[in-house]
C-alpha atoms as a PDB file:
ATOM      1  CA  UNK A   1    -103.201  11.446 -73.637  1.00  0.00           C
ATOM      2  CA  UNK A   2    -104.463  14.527 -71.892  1.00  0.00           C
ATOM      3  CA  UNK A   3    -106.512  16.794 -74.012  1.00  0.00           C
ATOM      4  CA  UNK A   4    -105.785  20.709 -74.927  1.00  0.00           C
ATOM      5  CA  UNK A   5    -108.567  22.734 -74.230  1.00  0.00           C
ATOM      6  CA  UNK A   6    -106.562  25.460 -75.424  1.00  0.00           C
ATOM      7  CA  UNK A   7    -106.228  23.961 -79.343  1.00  0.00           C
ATOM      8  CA  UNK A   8    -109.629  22.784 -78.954  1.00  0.00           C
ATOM      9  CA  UNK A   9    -111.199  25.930 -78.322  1.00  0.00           C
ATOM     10  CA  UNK A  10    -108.725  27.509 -80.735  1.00  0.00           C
ATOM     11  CA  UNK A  11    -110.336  25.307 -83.311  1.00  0.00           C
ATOM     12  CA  UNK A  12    -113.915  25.569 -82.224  1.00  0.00           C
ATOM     13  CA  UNK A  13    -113.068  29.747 -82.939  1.00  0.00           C
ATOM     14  CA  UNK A  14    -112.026  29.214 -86.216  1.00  0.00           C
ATOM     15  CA  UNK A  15    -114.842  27.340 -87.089  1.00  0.00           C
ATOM     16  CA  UNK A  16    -117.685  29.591 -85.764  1.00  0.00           C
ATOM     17  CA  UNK A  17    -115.972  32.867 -85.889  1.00  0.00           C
ATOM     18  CA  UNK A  18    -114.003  32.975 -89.014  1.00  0.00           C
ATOM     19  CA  UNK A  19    -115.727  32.773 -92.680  1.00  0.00           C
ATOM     20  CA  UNK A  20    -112.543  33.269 -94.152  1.00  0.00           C
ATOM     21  CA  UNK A  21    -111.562  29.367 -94.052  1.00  0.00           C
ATOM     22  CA  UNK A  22    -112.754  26.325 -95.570  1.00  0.00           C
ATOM     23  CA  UNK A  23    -114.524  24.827 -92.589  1.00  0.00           C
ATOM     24  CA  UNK A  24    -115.542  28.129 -91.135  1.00  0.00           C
ATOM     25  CA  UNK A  25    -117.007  29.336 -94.527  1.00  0.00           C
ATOM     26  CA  UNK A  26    -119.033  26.340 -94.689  1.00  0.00           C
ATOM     27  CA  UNK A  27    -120.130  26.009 -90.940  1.00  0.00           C
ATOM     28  CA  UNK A  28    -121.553  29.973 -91.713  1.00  0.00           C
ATOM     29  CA  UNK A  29    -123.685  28.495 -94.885  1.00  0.00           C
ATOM     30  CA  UNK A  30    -125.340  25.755 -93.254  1.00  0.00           C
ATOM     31  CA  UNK A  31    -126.448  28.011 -90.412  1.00  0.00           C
ATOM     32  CA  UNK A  32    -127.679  30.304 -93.573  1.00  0.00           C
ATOM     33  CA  UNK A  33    -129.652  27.600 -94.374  1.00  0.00           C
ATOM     34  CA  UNK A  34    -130.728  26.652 -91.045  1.00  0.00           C
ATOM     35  CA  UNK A  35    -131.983  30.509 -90.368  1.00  0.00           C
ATOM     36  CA  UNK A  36    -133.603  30.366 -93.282  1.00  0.00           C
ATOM     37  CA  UNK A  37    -135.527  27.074 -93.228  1.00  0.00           C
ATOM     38  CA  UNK A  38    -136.322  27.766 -90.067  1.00  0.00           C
ATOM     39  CA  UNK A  39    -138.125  31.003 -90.645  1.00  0.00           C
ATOM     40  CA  UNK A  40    -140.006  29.679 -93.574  1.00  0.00           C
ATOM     41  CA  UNK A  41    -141.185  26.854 -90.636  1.00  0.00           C
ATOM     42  CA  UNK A  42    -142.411  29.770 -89.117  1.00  0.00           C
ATOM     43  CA  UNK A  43    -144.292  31.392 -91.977  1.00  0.00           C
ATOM     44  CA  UNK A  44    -145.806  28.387 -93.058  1.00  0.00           C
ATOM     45  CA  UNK A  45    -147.174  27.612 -89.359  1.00  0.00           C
ATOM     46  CA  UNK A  46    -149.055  30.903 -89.770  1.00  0.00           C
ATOM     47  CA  UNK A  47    -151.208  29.197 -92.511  1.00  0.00           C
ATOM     48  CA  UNK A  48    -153.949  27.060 -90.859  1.00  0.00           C
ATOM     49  CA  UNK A  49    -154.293  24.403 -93.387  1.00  0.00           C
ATOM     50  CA  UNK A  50    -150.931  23.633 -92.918  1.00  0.00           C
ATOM     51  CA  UNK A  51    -150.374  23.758 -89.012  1.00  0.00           C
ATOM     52  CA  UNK A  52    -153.963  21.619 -88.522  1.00  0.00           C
ATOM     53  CA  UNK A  53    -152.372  18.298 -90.749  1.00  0.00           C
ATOM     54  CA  UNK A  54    -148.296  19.311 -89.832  1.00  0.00           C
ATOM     55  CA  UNK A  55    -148.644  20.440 -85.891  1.00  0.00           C
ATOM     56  CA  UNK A  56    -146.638  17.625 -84.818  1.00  0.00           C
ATOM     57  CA  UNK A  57    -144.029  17.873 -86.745  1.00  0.00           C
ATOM     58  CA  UNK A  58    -143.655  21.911 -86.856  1.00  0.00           C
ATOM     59  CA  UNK A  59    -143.087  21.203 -83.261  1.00  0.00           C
ATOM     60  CA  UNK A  60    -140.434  18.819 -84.007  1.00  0.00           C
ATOM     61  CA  UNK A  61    -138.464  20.671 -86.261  1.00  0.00           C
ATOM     62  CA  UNK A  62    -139.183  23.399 -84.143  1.00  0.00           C
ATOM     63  CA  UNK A  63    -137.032  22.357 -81.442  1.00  0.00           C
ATOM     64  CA  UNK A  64    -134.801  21.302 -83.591  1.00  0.00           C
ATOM     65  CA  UNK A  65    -133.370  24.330 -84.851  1.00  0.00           C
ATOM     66  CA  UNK A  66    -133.508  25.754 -81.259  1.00  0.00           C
ATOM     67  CA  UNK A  67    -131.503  22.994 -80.100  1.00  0.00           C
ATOM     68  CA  UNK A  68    -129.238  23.207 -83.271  1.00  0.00           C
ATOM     69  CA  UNK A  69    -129.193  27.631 -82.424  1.00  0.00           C
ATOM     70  CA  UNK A  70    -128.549  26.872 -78.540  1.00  0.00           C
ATOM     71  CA  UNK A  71    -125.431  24.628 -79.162  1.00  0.00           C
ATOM     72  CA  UNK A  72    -124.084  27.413 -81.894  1.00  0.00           C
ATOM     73  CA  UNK A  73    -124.149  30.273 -78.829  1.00  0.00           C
ATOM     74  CA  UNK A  74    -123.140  28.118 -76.586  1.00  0.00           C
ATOM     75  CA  UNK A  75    -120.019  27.191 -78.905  1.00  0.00           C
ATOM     76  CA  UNK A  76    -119.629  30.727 -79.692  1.00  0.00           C
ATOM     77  CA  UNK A  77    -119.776  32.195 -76.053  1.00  0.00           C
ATOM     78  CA  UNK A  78    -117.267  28.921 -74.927  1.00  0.00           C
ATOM     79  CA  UNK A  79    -114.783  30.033 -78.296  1.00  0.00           C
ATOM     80  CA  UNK A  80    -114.285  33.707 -77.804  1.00  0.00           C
ATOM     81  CA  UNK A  81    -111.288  35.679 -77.328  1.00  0.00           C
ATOM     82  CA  UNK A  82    -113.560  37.709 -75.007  1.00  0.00           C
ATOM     83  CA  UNK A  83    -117.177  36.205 -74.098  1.00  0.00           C
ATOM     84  CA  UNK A  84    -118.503  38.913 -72.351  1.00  0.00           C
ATOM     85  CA  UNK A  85    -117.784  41.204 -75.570  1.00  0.00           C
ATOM     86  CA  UNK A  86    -119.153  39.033 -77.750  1.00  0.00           C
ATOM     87  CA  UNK A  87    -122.534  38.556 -75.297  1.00  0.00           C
ATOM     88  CA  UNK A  88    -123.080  42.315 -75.433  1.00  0.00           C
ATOM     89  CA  UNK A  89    -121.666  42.589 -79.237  1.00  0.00           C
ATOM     90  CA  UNK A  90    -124.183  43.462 -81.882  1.00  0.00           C
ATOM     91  CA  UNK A  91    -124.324  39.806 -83.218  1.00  0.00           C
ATOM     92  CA  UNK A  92    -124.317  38.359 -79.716  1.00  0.00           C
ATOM     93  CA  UNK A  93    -127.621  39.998 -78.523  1.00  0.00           C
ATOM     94  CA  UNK A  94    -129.226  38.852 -82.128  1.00  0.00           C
ATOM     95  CA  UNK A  95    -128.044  35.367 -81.247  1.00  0.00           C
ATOM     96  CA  UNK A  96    -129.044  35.402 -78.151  1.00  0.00           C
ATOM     97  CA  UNK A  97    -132.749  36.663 -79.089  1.00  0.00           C
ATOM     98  CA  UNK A  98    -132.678  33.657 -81.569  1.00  0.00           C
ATOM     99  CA  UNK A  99    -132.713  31.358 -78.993  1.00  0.00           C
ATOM    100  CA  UNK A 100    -135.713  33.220 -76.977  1.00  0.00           C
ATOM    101  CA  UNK A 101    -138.571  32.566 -78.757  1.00  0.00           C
ATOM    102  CA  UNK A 102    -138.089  28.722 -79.166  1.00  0.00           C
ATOM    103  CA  UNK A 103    -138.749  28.812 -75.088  1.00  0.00           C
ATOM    104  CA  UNK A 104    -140.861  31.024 -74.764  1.00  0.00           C
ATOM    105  CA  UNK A 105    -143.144  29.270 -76.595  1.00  0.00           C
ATOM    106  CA  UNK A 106    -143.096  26.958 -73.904  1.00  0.00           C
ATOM    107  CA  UNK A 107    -145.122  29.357 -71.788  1.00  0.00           C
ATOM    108  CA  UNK A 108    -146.669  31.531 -73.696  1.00  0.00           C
ATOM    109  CA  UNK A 109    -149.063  30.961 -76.705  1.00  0.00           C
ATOM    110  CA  UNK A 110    -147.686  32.412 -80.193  1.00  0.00           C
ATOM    111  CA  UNK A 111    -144.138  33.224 -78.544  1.00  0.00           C
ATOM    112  CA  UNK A 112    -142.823  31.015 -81.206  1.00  0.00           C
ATOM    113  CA  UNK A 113    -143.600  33.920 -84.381  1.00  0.00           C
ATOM    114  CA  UNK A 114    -141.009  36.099 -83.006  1.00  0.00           C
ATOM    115  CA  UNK A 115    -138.609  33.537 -84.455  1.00  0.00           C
ATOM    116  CA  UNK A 116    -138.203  35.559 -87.448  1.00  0.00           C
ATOM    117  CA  UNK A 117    -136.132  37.883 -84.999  1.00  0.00           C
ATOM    118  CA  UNK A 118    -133.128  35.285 -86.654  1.00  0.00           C
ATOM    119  CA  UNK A 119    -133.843  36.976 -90.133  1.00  0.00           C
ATOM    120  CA  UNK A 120    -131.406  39.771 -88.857  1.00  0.00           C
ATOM    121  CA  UNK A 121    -128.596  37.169 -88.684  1.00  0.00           C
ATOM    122  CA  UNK A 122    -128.911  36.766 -92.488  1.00  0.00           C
ATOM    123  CA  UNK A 123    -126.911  39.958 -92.277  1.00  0.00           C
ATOM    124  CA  UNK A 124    -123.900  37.691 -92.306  1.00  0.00           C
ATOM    125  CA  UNK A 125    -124.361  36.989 -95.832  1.00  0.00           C
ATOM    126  CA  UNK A 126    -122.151  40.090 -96.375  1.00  0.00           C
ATOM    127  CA  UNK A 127    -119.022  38.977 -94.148  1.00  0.00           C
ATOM    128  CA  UNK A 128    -119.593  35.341 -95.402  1.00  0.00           C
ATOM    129  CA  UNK A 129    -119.623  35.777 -99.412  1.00  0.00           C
ATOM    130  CA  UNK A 130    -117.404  38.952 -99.127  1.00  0.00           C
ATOM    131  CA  UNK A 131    -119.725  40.908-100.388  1.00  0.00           C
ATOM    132  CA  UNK A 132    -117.650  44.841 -99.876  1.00  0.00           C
ATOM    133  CA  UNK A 133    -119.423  46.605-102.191  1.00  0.00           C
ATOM    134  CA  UNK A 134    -122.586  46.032-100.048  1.00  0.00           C
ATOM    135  CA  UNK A 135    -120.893  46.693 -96.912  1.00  0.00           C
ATOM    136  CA  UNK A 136    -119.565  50.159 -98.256  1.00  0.00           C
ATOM    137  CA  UNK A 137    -122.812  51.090 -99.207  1.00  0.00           C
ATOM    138  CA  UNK A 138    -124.075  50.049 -95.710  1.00  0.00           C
ATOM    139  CA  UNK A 139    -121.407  52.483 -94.149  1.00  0.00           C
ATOM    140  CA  UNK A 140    -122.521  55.302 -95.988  1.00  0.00           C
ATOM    141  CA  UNK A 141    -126.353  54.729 -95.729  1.00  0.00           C
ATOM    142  CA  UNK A 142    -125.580  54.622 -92.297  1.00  0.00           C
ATOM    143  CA  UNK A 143    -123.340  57.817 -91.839  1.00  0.00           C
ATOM    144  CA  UNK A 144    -126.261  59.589 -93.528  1.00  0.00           C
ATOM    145  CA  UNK A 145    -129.025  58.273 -91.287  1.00  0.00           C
ATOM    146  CA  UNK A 146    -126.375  59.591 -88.155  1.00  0.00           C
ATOM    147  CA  UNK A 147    -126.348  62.552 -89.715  1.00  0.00           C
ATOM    148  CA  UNK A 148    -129.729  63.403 -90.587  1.00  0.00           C
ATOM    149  CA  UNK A 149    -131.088  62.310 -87.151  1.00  0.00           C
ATOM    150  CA  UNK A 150    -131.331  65.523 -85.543  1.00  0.00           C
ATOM    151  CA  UNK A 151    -132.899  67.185 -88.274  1.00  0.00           C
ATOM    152  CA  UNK A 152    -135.193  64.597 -88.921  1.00  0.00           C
ATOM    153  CA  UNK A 153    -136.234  64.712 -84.995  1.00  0.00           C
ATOM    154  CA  UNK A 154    -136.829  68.495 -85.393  1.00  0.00           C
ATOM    155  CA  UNK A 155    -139.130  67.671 -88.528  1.00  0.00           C
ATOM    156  CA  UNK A 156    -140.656  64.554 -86.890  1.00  0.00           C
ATOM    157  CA  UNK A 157    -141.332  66.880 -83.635  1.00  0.00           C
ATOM    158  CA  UNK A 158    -142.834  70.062 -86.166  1.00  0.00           C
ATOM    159  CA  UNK A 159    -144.930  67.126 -87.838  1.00  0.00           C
ATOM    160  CA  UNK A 160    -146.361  65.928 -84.052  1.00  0.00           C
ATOM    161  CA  UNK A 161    -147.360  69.052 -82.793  1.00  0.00           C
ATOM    162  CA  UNK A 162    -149.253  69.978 -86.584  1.00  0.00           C
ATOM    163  CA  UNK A 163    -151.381  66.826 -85.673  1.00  0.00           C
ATOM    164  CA  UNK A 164    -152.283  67.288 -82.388  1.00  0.00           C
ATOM    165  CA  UNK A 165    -153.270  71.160 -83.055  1.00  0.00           C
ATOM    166  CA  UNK A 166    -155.275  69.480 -86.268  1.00  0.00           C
ATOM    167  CA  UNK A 167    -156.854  66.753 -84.534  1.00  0.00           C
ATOM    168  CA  UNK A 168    -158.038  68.814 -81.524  1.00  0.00           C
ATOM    169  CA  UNK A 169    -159.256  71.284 -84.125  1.00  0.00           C
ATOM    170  CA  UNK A 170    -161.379  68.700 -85.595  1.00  0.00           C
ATOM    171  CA  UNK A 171    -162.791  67.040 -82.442  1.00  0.00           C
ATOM    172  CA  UNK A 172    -163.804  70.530 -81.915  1.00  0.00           C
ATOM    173  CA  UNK A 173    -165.142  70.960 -84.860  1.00  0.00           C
ATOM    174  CA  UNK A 174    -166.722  67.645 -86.302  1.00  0.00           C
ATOM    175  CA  UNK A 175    -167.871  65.651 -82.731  1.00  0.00           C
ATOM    176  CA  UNK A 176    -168.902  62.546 -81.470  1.00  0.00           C
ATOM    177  CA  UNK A 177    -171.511  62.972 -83.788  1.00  0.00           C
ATOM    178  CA  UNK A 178    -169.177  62.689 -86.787  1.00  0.00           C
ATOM    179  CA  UNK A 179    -166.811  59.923 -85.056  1.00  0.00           C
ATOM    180  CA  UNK A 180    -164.474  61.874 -83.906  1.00  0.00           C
ATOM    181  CA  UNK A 181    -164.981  60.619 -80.330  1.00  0.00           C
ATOM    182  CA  UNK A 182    -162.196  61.778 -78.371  1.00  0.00           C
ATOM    183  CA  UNK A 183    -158.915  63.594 -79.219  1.00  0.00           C
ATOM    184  CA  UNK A 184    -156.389  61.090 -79.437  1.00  0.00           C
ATOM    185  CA  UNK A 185    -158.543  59.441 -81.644  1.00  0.00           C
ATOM    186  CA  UNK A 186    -159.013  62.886 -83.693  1.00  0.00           C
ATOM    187  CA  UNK A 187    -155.192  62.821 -83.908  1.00  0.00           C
ATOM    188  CA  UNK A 188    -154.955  59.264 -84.908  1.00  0.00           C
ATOM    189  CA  UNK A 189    -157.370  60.445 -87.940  1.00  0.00           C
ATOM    190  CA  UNK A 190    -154.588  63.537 -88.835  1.00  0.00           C
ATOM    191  CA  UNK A 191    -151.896  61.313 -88.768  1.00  0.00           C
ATOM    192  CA  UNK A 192    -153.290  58.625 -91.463  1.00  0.00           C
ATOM    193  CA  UNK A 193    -154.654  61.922 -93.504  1.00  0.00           C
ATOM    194  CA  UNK A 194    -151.271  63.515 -92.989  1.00  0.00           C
ATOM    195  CA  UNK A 195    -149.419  60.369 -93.984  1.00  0.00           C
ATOM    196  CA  UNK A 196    -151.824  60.213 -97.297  1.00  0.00           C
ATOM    197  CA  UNK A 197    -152.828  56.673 -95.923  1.00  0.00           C
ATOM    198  CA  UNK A 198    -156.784  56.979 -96.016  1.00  0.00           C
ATOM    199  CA  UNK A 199    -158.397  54.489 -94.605  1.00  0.00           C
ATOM    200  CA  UNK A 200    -161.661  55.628 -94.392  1.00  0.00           C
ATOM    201  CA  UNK A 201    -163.010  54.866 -90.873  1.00  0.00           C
ATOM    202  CA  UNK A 202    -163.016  58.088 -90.033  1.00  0.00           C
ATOM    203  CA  UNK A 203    -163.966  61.265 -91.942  1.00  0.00           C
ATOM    204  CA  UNK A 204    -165.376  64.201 -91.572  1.00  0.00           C
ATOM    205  CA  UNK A 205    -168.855  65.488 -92.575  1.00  0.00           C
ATOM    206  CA  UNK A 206    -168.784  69.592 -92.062  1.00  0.00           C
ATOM    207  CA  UNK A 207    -168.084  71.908 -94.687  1.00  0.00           C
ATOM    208  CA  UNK A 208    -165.708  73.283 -92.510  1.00  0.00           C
ATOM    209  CA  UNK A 209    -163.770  69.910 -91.522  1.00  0.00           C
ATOM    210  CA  UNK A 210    -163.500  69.035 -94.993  1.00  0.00           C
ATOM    211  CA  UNK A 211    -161.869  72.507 -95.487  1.00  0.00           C
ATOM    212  CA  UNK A 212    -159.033  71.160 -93.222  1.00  0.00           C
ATOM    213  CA  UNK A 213    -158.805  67.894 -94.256  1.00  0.00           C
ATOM    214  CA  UNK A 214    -157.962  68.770 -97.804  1.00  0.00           C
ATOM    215  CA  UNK A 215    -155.582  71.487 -96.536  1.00  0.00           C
ATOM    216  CA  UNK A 216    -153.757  68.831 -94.012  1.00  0.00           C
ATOM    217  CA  UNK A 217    -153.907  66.478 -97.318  1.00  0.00           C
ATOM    218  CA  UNK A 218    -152.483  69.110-100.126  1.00  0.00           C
ATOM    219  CA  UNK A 219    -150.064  69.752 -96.679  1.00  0.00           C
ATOM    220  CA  UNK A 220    -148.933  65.647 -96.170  1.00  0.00           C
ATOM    221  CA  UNK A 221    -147.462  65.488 -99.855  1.00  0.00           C
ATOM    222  CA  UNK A 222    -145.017  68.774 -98.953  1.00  0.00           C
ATOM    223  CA  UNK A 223    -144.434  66.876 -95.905  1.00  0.00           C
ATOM    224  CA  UNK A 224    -143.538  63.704 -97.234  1.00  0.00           C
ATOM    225  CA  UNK A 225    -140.692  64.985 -99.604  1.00  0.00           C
ATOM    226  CA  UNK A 226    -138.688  66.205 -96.565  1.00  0.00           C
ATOM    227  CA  UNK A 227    -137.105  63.358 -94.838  1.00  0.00           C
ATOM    228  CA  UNK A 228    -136.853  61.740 -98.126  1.00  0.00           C
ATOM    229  CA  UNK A 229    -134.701  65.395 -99.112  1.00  0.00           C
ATOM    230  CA  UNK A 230    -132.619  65.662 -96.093  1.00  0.00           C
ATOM    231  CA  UNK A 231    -131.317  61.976 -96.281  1.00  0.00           C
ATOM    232  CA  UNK A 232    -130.619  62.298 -99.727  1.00  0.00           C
ATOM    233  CA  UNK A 233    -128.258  65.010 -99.251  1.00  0.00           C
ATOM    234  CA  UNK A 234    -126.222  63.550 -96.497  1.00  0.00           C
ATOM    235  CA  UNK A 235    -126.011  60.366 -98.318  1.00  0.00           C
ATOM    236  CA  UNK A 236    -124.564  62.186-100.555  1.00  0.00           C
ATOM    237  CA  UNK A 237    -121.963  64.318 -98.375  1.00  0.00           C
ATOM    238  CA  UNK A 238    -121.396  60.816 -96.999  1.00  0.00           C
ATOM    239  CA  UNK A 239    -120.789  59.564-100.226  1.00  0.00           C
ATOM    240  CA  UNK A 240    -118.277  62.363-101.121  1.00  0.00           C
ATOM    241  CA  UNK A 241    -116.162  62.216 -98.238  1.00  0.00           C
ATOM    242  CA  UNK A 242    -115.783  58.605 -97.975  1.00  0.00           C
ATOM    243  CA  UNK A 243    -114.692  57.744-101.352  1.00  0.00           C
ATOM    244  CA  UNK A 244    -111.301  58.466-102.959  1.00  0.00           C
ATOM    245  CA  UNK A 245    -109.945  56.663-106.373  1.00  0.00           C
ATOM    246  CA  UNK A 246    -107.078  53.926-105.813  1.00  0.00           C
ATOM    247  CA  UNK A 247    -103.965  55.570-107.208  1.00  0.00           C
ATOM    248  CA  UNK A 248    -103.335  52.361-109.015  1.00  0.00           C
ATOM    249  CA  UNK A 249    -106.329  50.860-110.693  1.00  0.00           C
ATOM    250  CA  UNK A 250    -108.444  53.758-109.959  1.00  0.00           C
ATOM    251  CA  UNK A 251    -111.418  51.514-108.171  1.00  0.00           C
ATOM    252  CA  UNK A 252    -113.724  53.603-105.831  1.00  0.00           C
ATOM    253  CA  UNK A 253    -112.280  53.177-102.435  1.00  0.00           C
ATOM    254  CA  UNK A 254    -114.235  53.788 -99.036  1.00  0.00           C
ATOM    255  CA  UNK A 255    -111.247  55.462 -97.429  1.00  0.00           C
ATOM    256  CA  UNK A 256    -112.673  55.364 -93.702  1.00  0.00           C
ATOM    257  CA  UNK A 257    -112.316  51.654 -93.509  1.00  0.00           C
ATOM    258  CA  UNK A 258    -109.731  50.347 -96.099  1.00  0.00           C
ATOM    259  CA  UNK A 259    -106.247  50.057 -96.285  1.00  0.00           C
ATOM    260  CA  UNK A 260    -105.412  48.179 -99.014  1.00  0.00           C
ATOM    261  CA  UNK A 261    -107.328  48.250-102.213  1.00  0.00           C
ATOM    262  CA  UNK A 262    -109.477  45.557-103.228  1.00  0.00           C
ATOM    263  CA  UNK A 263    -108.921  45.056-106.754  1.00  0.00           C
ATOM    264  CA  UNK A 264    -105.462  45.445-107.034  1.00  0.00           C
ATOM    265  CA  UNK A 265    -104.111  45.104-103.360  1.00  0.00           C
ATOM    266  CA  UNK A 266    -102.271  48.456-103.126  1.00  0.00           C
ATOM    267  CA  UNK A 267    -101.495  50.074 -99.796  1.00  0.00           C
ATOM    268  CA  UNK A 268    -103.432  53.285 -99.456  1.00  0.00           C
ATOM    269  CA  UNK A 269    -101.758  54.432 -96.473  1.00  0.00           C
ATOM    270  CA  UNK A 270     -98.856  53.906 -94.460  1.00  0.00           C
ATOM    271  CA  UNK A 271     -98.437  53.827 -90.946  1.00  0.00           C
END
């Protein structure tokens, strides 16, 4: 009896590309799980004790969950409606960067940490458990990020140029003598004093210097406050202007992505 490739592959799509059915929801869990155990693998590899007595089998399980990752692409690129959209989709290139590390390690030393690159695909928790309310708040965190961009390059830019004047100012002014041994280095000290970081290794020891330290300190709390300010307003804007009440239950409904209300079902627009 010949086989169909076309039901096969029709199958294979439903199982790795849609959460909303039995087998699909549970294929998504156990590669929850998999991400998951896997990154702990990686975490606990990082402690000594543990990798000296468990190096064999690290390595085992290792290349385990690559091979187990490898097959899930591969089933995924082979299942698509379109493969070539889903290689260069959001969750395709994540997938895909899974997979990396797990060879790399082959060649080079330590390759294997950037395994924890798979923590972003724990972002299908939210399409898996159907979990809206998170993905609403997603959209308008990220419509107010969009938003905020250019003025927060404009601030970011104001903020680089204060440094660099600062920290020439105090290689000028404080020396070699003082630690401040070359200007990029003076401007890596204004950035951690600007940032109200501190750590010490640098400091300066003229009256003068001190002057502008405290000044570029009292300065690095104003500074702090504005990002922090212009996000929160757009998120806000964002907020407003995506959200209208369901005429029917009256449920908070993100109106740039639903069409039918979630707690009660009713159409909120027509075509």
């Amino acid at each position: 009896m010949a086989i169909n490739r076309s039901s096969i592959r029709n199958k294979i799509y439903i199982i790795v590309f849609r959460s909303d059915t039995r087998a699909g929801k549970l294929f998504d869990i156990i590669l929850l799980w998999l991400i998951i155990l896997s990154i702990l693998l990686v975490f606990m590899e990082s402690v000594e004790s543990f990798r000296r007595v468990y190096h064999r089998e690290i390595r085992a399980a290792e290349w385990v969950f690559t091979f187990a990752f490898t097959i899930e692409y591969i089933l995924r690129t082979y299942s698509a409606r379109n493969a070539g959209r889903y290689i260069l989709s959001f969750y395709g290139i994540i997938d895909l960067l899974a997979l990396i590390p797990g060879y790399i390690a082959l060649v080079i030393a330590g390759g294997q940490y950037f395994i924890v690159l798979r923590a972003i695909r724990l972002l299908r928790v939210f399409r898996i458990l159907k979990l809206t309310r998170y993905l609403y708040e997603g959209n308008v965190l990220s419509q107010a990020l969009k938003a905020s961009m250019y003025k927060i390059t404009v601030f970011l830019s104001a903020v680089i140029t204060l440094v660099t004047i600062v920290g020439t100012l105090m290689y000028v002014i404080e020396g070699e003598e003082h630690g401040f041994n070359s200007i990029p280095e003076s401007i890596y000290w204004a950035i951690v004093t600007i940032t109200t970081v501190g750590y010490g290794d640098v400091s300066p020891a003229t009256p003068l210097g001190r002057l502008i330290a405290s000044l570029l300190m009292i300065t690095g709390y104003g500074i702090i406050a504005v990002p922090t300010g212009i996000v929160s307003v757009e998120m806000a804007k964002a907020t407003a202007a995506s959200v209208e009440p369901c005429t029917s239950c009256g449920k908070p409904i993100d109106k740039t992505t639903s069409n039918y209300c979630s707690n009660c079902g009713k159409k909120l627009r027509t075509e």
